[in-house]
N, C-alpha and C. Protein backbone atom coordinates (compact mmCIF):
# COMPACT_ATOMS: atom_id res chain seq x y z
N UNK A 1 0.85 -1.18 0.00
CA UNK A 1 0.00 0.00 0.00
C UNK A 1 0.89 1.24 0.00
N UNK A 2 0.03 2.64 -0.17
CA UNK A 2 0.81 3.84 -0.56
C UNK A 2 0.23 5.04 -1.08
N UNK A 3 1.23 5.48 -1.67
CA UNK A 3 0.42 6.68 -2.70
C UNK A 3 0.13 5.83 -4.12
N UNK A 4 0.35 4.95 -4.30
CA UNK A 4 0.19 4.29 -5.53
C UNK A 4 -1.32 4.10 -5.34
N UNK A 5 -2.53 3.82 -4.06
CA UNK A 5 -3.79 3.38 -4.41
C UNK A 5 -4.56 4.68 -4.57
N UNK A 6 -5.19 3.34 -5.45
CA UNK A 6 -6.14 3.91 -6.37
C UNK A 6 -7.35 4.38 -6.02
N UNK A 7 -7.83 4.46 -4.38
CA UNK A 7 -9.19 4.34 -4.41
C UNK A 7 -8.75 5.64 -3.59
N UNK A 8 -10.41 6.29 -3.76
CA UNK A 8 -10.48 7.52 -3.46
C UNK A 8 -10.64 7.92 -1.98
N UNK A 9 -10.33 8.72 -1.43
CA UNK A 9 -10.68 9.02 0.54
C UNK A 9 -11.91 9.19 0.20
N UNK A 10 -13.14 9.11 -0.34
CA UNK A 10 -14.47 8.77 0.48
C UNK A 10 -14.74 7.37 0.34
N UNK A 11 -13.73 6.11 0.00
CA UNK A 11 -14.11 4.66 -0.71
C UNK A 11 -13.24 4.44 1.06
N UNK A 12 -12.22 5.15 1.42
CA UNK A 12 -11.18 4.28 1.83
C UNK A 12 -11.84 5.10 3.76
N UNK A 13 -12.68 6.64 3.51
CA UNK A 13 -13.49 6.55 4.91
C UNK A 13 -14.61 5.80 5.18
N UNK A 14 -15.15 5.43 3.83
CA UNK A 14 -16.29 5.04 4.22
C UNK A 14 -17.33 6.04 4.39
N UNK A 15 -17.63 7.17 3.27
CA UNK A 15 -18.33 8.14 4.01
C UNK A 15 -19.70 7.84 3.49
N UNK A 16 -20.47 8.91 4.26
CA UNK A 16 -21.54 8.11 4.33
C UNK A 16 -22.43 8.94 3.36
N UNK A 17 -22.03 10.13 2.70
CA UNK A 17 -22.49 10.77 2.04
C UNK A 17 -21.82 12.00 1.23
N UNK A 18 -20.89 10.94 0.08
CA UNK A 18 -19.75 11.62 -0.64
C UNK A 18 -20.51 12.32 -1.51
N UNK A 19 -21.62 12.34 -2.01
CA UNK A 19 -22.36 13.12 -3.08
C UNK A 19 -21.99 14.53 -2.68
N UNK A 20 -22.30 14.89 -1.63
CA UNK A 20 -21.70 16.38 -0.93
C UNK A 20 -20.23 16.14 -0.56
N UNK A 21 -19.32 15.84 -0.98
CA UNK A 21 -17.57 15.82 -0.91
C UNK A 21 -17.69 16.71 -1.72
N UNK A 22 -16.49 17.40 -1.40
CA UNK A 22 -15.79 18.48 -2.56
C UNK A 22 -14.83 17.80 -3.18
N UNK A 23 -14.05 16.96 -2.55
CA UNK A 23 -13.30 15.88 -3.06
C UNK A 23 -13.75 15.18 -4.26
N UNK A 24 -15.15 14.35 -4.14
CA UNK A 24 -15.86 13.65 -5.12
C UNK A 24 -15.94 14.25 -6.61
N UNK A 25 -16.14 15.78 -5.83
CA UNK A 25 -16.64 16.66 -7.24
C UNK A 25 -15.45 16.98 -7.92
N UNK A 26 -14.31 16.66 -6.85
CA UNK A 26 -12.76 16.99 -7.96
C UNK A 26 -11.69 15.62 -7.66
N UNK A 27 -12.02 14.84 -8.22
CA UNK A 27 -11.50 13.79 -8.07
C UNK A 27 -9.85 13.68 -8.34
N UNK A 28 -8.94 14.45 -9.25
CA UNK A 28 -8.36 14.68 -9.75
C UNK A 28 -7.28 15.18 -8.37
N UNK A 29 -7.98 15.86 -8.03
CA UNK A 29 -6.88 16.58 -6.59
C UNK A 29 -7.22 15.51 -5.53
N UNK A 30 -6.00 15.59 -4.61
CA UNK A 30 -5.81 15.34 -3.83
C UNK A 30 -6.60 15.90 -2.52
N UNK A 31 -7.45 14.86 -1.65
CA UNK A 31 -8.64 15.76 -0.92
C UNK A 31 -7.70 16.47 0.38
N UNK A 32 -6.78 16.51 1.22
CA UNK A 32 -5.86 17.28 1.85
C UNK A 32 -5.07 18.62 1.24
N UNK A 33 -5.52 18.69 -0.38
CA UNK A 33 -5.05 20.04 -1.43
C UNK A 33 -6.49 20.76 -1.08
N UNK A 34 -6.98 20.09 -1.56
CA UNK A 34 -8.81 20.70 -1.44
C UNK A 34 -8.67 21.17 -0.11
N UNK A 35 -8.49 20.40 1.22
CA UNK A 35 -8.72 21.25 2.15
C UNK A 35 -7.90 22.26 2.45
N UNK A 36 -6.83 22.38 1.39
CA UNK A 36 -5.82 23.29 2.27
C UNK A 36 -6.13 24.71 1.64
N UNK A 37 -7.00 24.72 1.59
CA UNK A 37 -7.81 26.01 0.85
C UNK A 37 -7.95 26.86 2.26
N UNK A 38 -7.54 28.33 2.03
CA UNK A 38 -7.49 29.24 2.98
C UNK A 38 -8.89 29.48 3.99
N UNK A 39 -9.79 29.35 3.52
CA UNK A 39 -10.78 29.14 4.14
C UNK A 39 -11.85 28.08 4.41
N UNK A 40 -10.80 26.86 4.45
CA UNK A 40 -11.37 25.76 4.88
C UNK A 40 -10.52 25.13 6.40
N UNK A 41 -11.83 24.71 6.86
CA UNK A 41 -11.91 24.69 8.54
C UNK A 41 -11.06 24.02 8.78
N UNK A 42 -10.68 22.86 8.15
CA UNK A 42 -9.84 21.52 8.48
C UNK A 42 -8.49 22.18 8.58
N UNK A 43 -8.16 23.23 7.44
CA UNK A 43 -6.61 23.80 7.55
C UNK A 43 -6.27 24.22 8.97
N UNK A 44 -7.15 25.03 9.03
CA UNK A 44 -6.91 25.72 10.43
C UNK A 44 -6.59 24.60 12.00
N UNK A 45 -7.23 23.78 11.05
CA UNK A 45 -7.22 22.52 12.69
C UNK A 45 -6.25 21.76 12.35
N UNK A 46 -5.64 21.26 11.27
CA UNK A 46 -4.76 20.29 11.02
C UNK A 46 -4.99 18.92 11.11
N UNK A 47 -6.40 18.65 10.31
CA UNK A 47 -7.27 17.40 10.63
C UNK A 47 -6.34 16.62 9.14
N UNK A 48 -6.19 17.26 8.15
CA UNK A 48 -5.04 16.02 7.58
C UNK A 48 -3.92 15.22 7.77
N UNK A 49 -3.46 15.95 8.68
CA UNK A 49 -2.31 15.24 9.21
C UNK A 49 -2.47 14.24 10.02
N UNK A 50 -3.63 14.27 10.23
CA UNK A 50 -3.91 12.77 11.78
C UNK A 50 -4.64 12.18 10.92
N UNK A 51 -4.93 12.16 9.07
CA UNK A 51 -5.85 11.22 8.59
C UNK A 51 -5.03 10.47 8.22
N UNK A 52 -6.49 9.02 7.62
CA UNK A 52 -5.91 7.65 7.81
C UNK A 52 -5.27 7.71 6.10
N UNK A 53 -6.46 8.75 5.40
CA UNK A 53 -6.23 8.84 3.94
C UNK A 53 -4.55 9.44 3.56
N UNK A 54 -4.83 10.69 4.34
CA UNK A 54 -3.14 11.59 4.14
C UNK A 54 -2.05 10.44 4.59
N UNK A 55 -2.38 9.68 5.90
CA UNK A 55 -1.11 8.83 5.71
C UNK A 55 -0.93 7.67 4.94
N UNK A 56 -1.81 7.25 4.15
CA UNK A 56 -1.26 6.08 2.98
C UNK A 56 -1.08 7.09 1.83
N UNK A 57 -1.90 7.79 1.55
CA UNK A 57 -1.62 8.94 0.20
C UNK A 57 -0.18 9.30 0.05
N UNK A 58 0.01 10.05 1.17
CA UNK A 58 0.50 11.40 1.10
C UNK A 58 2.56 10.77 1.01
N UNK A 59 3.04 11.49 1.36
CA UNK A 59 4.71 11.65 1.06
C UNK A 59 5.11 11.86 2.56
N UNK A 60 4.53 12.10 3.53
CA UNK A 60 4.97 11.89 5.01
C UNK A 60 4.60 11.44 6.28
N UNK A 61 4.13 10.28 6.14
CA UNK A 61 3.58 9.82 6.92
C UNK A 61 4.25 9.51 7.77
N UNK A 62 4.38 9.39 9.49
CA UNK A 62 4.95 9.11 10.77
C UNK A 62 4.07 7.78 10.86
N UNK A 63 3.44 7.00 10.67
CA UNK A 63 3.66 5.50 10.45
C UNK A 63 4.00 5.11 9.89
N UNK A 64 4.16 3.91 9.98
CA UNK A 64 4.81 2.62 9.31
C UNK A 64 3.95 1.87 8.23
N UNK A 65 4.43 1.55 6.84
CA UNK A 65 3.39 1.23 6.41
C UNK A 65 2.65 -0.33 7.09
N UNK A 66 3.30 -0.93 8.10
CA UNK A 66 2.45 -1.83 8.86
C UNK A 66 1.39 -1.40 10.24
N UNK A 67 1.63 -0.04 10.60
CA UNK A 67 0.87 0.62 10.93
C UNK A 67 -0.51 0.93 10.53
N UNK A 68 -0.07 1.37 9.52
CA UNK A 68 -1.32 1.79 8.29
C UNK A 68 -2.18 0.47 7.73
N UNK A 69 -1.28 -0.37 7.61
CA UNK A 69 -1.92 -1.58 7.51
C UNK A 69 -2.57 -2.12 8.56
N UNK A 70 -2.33 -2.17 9.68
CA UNK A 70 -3.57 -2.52 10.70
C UNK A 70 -4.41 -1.67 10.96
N UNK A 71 -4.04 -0.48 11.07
CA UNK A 71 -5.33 0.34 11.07
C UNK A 71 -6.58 0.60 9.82
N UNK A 72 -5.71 0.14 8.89
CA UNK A 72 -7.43 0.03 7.30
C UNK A 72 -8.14 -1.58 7.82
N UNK A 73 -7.08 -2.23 7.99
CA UNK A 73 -7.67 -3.74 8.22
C UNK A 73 -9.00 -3.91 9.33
N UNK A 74 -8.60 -2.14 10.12
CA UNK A 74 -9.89 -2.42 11.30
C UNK A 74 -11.08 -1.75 10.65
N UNK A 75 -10.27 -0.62 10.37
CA UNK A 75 -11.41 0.32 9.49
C UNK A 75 -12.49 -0.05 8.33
N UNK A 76 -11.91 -0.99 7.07
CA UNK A 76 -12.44 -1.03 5.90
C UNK A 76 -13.00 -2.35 6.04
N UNK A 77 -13.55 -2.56 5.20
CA UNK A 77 -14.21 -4.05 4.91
C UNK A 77 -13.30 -5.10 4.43
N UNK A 78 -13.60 -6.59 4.53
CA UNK A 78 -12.58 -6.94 3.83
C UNK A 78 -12.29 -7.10 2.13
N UNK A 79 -13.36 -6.97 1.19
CA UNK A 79 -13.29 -6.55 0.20
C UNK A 79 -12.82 -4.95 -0.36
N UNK A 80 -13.09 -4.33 0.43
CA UNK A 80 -12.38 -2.65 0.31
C UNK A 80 -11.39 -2.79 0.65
N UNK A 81 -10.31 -3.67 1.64
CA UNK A 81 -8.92 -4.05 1.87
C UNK A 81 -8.26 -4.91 0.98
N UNK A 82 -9.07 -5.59 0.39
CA UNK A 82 -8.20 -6.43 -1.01
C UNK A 82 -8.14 -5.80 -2.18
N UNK A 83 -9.06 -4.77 -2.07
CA UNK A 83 -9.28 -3.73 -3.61
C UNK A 83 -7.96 -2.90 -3.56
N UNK A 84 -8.01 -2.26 -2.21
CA UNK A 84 -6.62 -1.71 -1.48
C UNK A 84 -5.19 -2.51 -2.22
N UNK A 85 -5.02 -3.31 -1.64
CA UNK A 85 -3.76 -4.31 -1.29
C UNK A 85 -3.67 -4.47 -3.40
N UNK A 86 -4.66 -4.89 -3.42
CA UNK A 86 -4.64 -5.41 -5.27
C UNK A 86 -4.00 -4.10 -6.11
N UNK A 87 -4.49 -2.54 -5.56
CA UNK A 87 -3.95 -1.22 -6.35
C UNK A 87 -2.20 -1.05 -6.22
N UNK A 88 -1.41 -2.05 -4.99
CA UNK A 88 -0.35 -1.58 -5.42
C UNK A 88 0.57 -2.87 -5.83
């Protein structure tokens, strides 16, 4: 796993209602770019940096990728974890 997968942060939160993502609507960017928009709330709080998405995505993650790996394994389903595992 990595920045190599393929599936999108509302496949890999599980959200429950990506139709309203801004992410969804720009699939293309990276959803931690999207938030880092000057007047979006998350910047100000620094809620990407503690996500589960920014740390398999992203280029700096402070886990391990066996870290990251037990923590999707609790999070995702086990078909959304083999879709995972199969993208890299």
């Amino acid at each position: 796993m990595g920045s190599r997968s393929n599936m999108h942060c509302w496949e890999i939160m599980q959200c429950i209602n990506p139709d309203e993502c801004p992410a969804k609507r720009n699939p293309a960017e990276q959803c931690w770019e999207i938030a880092s928009d000057p007047g979006d709330y998350r910047k100000a709080n620094n809620i990407c940096r503690d996500c589960i998405v920014y740390m398999l995505k992203g280029d700096n993650s402070i886990l391990s990728q066996q870290e990251i790996e037990t923590i999707l394994a609790q999070k995702l389903p086990p078909k959304m974890l083999k879709k995972l595992k199969e993208d890299n």
